[in-house]
Protein backbone atom coordinates (compact mmCIF):
# COMPACT_ATOMS: atom_id res chain seq x y z
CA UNK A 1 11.77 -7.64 -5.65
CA UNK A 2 8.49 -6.33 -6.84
CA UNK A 3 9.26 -3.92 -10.08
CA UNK A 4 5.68 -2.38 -11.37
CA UNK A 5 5.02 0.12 -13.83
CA UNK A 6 3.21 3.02 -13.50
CA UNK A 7 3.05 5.62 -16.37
CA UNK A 8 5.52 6.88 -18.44
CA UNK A 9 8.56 7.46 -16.52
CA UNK A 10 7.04 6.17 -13.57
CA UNK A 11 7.74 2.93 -11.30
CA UNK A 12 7.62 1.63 -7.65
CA UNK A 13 10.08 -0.99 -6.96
CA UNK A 14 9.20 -3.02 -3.98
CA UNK A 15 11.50 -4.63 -1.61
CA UNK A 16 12.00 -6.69 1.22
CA UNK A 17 11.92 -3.46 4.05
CA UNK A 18 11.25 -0.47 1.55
CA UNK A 19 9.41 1.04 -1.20
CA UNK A 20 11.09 3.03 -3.72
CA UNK A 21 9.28 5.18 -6.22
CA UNK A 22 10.46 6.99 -9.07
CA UNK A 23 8.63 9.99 -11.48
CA UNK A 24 4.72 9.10 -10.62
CA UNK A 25 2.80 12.04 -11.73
CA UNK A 26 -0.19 9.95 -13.21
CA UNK A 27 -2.07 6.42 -12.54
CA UNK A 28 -2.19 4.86 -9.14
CA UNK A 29 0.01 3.51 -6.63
CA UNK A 30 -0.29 -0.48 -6.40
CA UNK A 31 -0.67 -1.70 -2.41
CA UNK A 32 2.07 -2.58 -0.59
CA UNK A 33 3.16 -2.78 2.84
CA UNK A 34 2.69 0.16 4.93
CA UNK A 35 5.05 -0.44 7.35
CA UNK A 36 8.17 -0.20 4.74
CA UNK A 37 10.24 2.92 4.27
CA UNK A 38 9.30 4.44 1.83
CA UNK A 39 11.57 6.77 -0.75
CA UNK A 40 9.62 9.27 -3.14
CA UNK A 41 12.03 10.17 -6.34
CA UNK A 42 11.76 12.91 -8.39
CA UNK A 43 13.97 13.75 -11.64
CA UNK A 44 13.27 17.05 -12.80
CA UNK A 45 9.95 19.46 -12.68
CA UNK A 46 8.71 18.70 -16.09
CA UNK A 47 4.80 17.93 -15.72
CA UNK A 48 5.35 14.59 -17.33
CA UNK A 49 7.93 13.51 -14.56
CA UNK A 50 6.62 15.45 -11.42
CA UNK A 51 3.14 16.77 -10.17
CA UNK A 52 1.62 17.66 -6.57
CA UNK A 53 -0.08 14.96 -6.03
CA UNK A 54 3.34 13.14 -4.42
CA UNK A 55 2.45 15.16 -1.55
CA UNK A 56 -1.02 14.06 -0.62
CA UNK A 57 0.73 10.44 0.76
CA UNK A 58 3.16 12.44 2.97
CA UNK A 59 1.15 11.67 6.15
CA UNK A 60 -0.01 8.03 4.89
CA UNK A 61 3.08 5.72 5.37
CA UNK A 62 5.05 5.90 8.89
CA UNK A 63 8.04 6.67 7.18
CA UNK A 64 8.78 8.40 4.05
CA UNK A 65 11.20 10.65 2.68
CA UNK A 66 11.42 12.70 -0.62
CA UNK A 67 14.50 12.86 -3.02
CA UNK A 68 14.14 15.81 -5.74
CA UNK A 69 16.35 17.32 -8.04
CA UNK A 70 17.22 20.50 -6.44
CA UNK A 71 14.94 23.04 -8.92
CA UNK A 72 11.88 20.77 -7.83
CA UNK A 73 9.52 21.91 -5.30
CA UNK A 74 12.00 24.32 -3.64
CA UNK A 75 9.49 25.82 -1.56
CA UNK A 76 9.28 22.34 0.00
CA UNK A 77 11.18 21.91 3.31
CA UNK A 78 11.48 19.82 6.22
CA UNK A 79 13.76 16.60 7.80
CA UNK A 80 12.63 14.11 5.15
CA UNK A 81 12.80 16.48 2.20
CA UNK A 82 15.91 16.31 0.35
CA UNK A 83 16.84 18.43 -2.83
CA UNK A 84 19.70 17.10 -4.15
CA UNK A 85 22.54 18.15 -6.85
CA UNK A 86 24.17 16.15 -9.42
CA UNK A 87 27.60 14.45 -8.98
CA UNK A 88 26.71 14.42 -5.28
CA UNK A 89 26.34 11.35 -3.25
CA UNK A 90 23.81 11.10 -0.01
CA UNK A 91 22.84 8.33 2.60
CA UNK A 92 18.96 8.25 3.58
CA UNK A 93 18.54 5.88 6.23
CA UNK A 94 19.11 2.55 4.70
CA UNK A 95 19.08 3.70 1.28
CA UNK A 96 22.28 5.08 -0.70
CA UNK A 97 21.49 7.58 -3.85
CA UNK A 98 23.53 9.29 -6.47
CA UNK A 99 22.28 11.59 -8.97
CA UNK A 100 24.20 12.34 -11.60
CA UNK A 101 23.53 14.80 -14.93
CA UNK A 102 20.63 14.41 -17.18
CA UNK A 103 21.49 16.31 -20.78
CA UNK A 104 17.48 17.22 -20.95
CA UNK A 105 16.69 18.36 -17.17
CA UNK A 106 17.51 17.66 -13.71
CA UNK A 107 19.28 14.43 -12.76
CA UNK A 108 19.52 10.69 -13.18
CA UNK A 109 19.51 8.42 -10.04
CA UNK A 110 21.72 5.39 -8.91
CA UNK A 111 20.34 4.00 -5.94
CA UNK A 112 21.47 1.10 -3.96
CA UNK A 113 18.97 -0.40 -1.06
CA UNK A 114 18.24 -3.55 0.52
CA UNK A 115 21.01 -5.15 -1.49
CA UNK A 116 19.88 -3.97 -4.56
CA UNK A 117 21.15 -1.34 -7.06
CA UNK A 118 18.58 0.17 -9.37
CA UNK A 119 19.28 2.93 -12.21
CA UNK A 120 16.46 5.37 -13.14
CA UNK A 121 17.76 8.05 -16.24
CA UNK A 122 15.04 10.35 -16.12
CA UNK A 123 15.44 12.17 -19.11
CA UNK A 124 19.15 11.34 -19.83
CA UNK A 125 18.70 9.93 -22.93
CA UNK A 126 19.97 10.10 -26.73
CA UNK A 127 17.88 12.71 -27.82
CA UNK A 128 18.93 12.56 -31.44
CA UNK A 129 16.00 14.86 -33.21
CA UNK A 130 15.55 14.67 -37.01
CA UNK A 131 14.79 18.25 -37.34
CA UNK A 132 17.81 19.50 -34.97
CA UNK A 133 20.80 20.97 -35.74
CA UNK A 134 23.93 17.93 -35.99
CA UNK A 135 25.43 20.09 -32.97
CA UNK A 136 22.43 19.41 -30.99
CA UNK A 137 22.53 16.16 -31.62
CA UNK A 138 25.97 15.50 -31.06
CA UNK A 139 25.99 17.53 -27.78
CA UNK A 140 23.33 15.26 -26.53
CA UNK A 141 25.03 12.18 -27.30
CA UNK A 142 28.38 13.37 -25.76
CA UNK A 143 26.52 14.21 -22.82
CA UNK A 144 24.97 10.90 -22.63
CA UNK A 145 27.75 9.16 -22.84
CA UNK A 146 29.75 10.63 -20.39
CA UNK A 147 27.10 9.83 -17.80
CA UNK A 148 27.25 6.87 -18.14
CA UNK A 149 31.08 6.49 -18.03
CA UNK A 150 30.75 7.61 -14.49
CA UNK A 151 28.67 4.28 -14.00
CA UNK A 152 30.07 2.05 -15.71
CA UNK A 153 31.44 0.14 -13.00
CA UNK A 154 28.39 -0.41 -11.35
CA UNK A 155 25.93 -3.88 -11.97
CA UNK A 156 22.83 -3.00 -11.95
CA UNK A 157 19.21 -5.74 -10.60
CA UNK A 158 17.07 -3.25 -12.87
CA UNK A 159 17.28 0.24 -14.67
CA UNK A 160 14.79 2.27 -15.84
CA UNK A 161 15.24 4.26 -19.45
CA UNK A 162 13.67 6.11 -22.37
CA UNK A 163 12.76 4.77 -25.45
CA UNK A 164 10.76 7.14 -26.92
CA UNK A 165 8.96 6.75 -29.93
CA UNK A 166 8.98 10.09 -31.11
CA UNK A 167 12.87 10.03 -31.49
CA UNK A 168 12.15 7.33 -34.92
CA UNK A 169 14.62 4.93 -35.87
CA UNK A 170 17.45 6.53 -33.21
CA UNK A 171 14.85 5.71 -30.23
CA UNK A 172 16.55 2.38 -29.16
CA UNK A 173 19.63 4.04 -29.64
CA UNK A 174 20.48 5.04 -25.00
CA UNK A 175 19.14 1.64 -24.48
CA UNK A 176 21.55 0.55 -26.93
CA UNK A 177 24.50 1.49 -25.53
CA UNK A 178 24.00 1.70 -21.81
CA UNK A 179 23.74 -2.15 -22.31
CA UNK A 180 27.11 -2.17 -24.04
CA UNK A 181 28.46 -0.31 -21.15
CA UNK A 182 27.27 -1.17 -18.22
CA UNK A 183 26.03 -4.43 -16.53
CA UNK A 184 22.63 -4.73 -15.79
CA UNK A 185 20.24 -7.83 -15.67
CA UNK A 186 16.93 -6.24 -16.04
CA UNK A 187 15.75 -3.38 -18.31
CA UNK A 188 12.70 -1.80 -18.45
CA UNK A 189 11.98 0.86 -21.35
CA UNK A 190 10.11 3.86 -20.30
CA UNK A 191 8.67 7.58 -21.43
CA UNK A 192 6.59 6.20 -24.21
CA UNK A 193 3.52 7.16 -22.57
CA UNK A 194 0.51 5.03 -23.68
CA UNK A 195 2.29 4.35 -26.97
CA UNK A 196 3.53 0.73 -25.58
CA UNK A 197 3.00 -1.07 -28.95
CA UNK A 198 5.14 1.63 -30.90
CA UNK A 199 7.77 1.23 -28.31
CA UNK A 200 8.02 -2.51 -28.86
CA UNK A 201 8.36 -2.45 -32.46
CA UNK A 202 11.94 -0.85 -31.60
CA UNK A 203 13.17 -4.05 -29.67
CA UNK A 204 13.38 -6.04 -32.57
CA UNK A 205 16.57 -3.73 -33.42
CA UNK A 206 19.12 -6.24 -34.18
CA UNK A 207 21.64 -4.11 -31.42
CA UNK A 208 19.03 -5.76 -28.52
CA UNK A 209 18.98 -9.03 -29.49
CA UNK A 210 21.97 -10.31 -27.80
CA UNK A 211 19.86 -8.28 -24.73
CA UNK A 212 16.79 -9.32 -25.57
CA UNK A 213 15.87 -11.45 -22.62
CA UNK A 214 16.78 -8.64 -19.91
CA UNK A 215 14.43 -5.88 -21.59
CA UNK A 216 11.04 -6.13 -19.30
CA UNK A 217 8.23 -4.33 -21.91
CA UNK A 218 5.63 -5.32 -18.87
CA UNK A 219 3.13 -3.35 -16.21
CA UNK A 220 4.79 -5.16 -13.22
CA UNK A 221 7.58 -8.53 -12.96
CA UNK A 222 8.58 -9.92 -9.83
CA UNK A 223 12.38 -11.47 -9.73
């Protein structure tokens, strides 16, 4: 298992027969085998989780299928297009995928393939705003949490979330207690854009450190 990071929100996880990649809208695909299936995720439509440019490998890889949130791309159809809702569960080929609520836009995705199960929150997150209203804040969180109740039972190879350094002090804070919650024994922080060394300052929060060795703060890790 090949895990490399792209941008932002964006990864490719590389496995033994497929390909799986998750909110690229900028930087460039690493190689990899052309001859593995190949599964194109997409959380929501923001510009900082989805652009065009997925499209221009449709006709490069021998098979490859798209997973979107279903207000993303509507206009796009055919067999190996799928929109999909949250709460909903779908088989693709060899791959197995729930999406499930985001409390910002669009979905979250639990997928399970070649063995593995991967998480990737999209923009579920803790967003816990200094300037917003407590409400606001305390939706978000109840949000957030239930989400996650819905996989807690799940163990997870690798998940992908935010930890966003424009949140402050509460960025750590989804990172926090999705490890509390639910097993997983990699983690790699994401949606800090190319503010890496802000993000790690936040890992020294003394909540991580029984975590500390799972959290992968690295362009690309093979396990």
């Amino acid at each position: 298992m090949k895990i490399t990071h792209i941008y932002h929100s964006g990864f490719i996880i590389e496995l033994e027969r497929t390909v799986l990649i998750f909110d690229w809208y900028e930087g460039e695909l690493p190689p990899f085998d052309p001859d593995k299936k190949v599964f194109v995720f997409v959380t929501h439509s923001h510009a900082d989780h989805y652009s065009p440019r997925i499209w221009s490998i449709l006709n490069k890889y021998k098979e490859i299928y798209y997973i979107l949130e279903c207000c993303t791309a509507p206009e796009r159809k055919g067999e190996n297009i799928f929109h999909v809702q949250p709460g909903r569960h779908y088989k693709i080929r060899n791959t197995l995928v729930y999406a499930i609520r985001s409390n910002d836009e669009g979905v979250a995705y639990v997928v399970s393939s070649d063995g593995y199960n991967f998480f990737h929150a999209g923009d579920l997150n803790i967003w816990h705003w200094k300037d917003a209203a407590d409400n606001k804040n305390a939706y978000s969180l109840k949000i957030y949490r239930r989400q996650i109740e819905k996989i807690s039972g799940w163990s997870f190879d690798a998940a992908m979330l935010p930890l966003d350094p424009r949140l402050g002090e509460s960025a750590p804070n989804a990172i926090v207690e999705f490890l509390n919650a639910v097993e997983c024994h990699h983690l790699f922080p994401m949606h800090y854009w190319n503010r890496a060394d802000e993000a790690a300052v936040y890992l020294d929060d003394e909540r991580l450190l029984p975590f500390r060795e799972k959290i992968c703060l690295l362009d690309e890790a093979i396990f």
